[in-house]
Protein backbone atom coordinates (compact mmCIF):
# COMPACT_ATOMS: atom_id res chain seq x y z
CA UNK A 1 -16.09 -24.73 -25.68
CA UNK A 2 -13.21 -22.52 -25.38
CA UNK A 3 -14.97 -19.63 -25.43
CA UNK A 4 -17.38 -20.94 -22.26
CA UNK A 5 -14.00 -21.70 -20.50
CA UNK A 6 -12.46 -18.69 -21.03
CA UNK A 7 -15.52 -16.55 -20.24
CA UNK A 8 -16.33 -18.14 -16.96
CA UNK A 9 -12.89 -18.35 -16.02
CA UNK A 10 -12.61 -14.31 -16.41
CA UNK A 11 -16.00 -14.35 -14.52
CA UNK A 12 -14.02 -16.10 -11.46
CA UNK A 13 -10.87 -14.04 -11.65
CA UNK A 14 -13.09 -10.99 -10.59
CA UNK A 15 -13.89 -12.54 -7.20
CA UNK A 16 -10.37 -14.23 -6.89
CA UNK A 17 -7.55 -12.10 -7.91
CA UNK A 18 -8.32 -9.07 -5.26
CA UNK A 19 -8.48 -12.01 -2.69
CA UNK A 20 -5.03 -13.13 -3.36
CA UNK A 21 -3.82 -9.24 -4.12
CA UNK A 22 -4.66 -8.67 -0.72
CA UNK A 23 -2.65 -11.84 0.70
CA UNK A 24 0.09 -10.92 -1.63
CA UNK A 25 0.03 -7.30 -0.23
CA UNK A 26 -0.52 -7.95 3.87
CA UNK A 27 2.75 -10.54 3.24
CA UNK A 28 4.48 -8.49 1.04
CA UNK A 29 4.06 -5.07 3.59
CA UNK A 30 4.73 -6.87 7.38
CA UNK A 31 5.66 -5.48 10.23
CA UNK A 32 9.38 -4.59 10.12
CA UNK A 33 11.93 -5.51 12.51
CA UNK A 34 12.58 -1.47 13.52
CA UNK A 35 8.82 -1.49 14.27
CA UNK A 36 9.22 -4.85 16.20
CA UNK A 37 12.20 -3.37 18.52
CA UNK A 38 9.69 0.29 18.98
CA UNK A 39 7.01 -2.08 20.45
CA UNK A 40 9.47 -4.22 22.87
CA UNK A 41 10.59 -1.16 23.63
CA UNK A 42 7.25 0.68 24.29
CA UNK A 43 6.31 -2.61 26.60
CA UNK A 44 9.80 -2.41 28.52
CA UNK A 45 9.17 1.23 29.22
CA UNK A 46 5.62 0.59 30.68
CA UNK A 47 6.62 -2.31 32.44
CA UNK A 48 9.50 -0.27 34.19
CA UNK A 49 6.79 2.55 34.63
CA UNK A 50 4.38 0.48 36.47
CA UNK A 51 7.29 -0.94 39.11
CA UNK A 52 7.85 2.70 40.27
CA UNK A 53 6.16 4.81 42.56
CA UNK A 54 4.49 7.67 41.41
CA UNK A 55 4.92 9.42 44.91
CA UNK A 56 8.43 8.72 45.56
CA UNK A 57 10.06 9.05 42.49
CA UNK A 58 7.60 11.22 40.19
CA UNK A 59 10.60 12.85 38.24
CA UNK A 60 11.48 9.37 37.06
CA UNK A 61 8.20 8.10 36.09
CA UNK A 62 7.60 11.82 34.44
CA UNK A 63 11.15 11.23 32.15
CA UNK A 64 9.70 7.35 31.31
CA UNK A 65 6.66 8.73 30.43
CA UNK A 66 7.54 11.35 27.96
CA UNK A 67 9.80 8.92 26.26
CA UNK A 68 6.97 5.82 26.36
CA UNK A 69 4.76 8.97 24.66
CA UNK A 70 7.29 9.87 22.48
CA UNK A 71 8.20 5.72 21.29
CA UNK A 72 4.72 5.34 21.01
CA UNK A 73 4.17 8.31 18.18
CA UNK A 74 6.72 6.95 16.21
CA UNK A 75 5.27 3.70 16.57
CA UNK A 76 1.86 4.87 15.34
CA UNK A 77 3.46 6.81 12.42
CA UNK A 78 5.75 4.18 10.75
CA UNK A 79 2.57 1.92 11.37
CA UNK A 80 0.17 4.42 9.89
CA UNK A 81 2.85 4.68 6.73
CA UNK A 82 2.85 1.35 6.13
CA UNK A 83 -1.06 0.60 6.26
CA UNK A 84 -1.81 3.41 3.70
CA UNK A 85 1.48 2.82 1.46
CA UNK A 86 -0.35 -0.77 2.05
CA UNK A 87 -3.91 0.13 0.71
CA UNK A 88 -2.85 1.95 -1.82
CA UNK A 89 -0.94 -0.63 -3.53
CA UNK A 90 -3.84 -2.84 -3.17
CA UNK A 91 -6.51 -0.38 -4.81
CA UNK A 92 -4.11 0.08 -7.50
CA UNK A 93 -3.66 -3.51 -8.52
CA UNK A 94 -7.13 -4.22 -7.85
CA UNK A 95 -8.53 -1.32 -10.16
CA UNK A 96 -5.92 -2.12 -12.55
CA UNK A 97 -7.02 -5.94 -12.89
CA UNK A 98 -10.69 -4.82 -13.23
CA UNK A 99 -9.64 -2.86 -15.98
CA UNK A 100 -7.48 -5.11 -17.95
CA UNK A 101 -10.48 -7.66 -17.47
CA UNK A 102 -13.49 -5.36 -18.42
CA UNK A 103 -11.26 -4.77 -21.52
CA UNK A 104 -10.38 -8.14 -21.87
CA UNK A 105 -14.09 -8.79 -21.66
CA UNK A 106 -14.91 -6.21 -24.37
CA UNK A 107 -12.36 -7.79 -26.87
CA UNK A 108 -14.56 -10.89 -26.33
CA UNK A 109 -18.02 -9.29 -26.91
CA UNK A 110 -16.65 -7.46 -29.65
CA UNK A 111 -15.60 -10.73 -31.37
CA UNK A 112 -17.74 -13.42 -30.53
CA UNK A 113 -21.11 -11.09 -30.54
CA UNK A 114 -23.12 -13.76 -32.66
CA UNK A 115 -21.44 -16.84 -31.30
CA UNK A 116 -22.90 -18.72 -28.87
CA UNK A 117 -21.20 -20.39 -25.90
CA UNK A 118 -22.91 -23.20 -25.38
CA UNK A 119 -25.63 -25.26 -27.57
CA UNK A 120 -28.65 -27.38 -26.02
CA UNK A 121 -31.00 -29.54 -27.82
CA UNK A 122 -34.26 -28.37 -29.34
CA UNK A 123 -36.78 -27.04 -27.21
CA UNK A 124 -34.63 -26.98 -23.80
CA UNK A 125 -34.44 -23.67 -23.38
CA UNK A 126 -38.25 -23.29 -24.43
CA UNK A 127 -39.43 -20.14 -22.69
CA UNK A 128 -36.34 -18.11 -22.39
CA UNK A 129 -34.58 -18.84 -25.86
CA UNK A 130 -34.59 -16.08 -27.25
CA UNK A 131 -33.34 -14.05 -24.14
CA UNK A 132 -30.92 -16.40 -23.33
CA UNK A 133 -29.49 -15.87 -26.99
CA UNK A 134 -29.51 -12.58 -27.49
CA UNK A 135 -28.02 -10.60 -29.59
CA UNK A 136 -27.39 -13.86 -31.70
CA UNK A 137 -29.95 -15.35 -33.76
CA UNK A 138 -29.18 -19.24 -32.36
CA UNK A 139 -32.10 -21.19 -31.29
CA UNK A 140 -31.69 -23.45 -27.60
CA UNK A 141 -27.80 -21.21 -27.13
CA UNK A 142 -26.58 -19.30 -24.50
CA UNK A 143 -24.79 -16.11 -26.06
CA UNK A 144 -21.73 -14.70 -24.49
CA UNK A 145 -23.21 -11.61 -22.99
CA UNK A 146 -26.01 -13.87 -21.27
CA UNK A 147 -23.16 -16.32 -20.37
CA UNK A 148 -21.15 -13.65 -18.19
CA UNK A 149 -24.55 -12.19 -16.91
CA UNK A 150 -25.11 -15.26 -15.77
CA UNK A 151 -21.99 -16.34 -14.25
CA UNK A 152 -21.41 -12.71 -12.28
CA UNK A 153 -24.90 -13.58 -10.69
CA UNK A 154 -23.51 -16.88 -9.62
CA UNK A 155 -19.87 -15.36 -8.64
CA UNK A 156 -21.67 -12.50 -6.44
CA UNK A 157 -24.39 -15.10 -5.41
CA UNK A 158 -21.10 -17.42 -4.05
CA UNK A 159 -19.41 -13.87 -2.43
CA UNK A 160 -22.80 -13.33 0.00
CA UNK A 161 -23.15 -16.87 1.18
CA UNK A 162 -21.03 -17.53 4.78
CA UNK A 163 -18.20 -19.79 4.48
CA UNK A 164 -18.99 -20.39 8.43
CA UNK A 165 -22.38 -22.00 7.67
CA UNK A 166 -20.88 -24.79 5.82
């Protein structure tokens, strides 16, 4: 029983964990308050840009301009820094997680090859029981390997459907 716990549990972890990584990561990397001021500041300058007149006082509007253009660079930089500083944690604690659990996974097929995870009565399993128990040699069982085959199919199965349809 522990091992069918265990096993599906890992099998859920692979759609969760980069889920919440990616939560984790979009609060952990906001928008800082020096970016916060460069965008007030970007909207003050156009605001103050559209009350002039470009015919009257084009000198003005030309000085706003370059400084709105030059704001708006830095803006787009420190933004741009912080999205791929962003995605790049994420891939790396997402890869890293799929590894640990592939290996994780491996320890488990390694050890509990000829175990099976769960047991059904005789004859339940009629037509499939000796796929569905492979590489172990119990009749009406579910090995491990067939057990996390079958559970990815229902994880990735879940990941497709539309939470909106429901």
């Amino acid at each position: 029983m522990n091992l069918f716990i265990v096993s599906t549990i890992s099998c859920l972890l692979e759609y969760i964990v980069p889920i919440l990584i990616k939560y984790i990561t979009s609060r952990v990397y906001t928008e800082s308050k020096h970016v916060a001021e460069l965008r007030d500041e970007v909207v003050n300058l156009k605001q103050e840009m559209s009350g002039i007149i470009l015919n009257e006082e084009f000198s003005k509007y030309a000085k706003l301009q370059r400084k709105c253009n030059k704001l708006i660079c830095i803006f787009k930089e420190t933004v741009n820094e912080r999205l791929s500083s962003r995605g790049k944690i994420q891939q790396f604690a997402i890869y890293g997680f799929h590894i640990v659990n592939a290996l994780f996974m491996l320890i488990l097929f390694y050890l509990y090859k000829n175990k099976p995870v769960i047991i059904f009565p005789k004859g339940m399993l009629w037509p499939v029981q000796n796929f569905l128990s492979w590489p172990g040699y119990h009749e009406d069982s579910i090995s491990l390997i067939m057990w996390v085959v079958i559970s990815r199919v229902v994880v990735s199965s879940f990941k497709k459907i539309d939470i909106k349809e429901f």
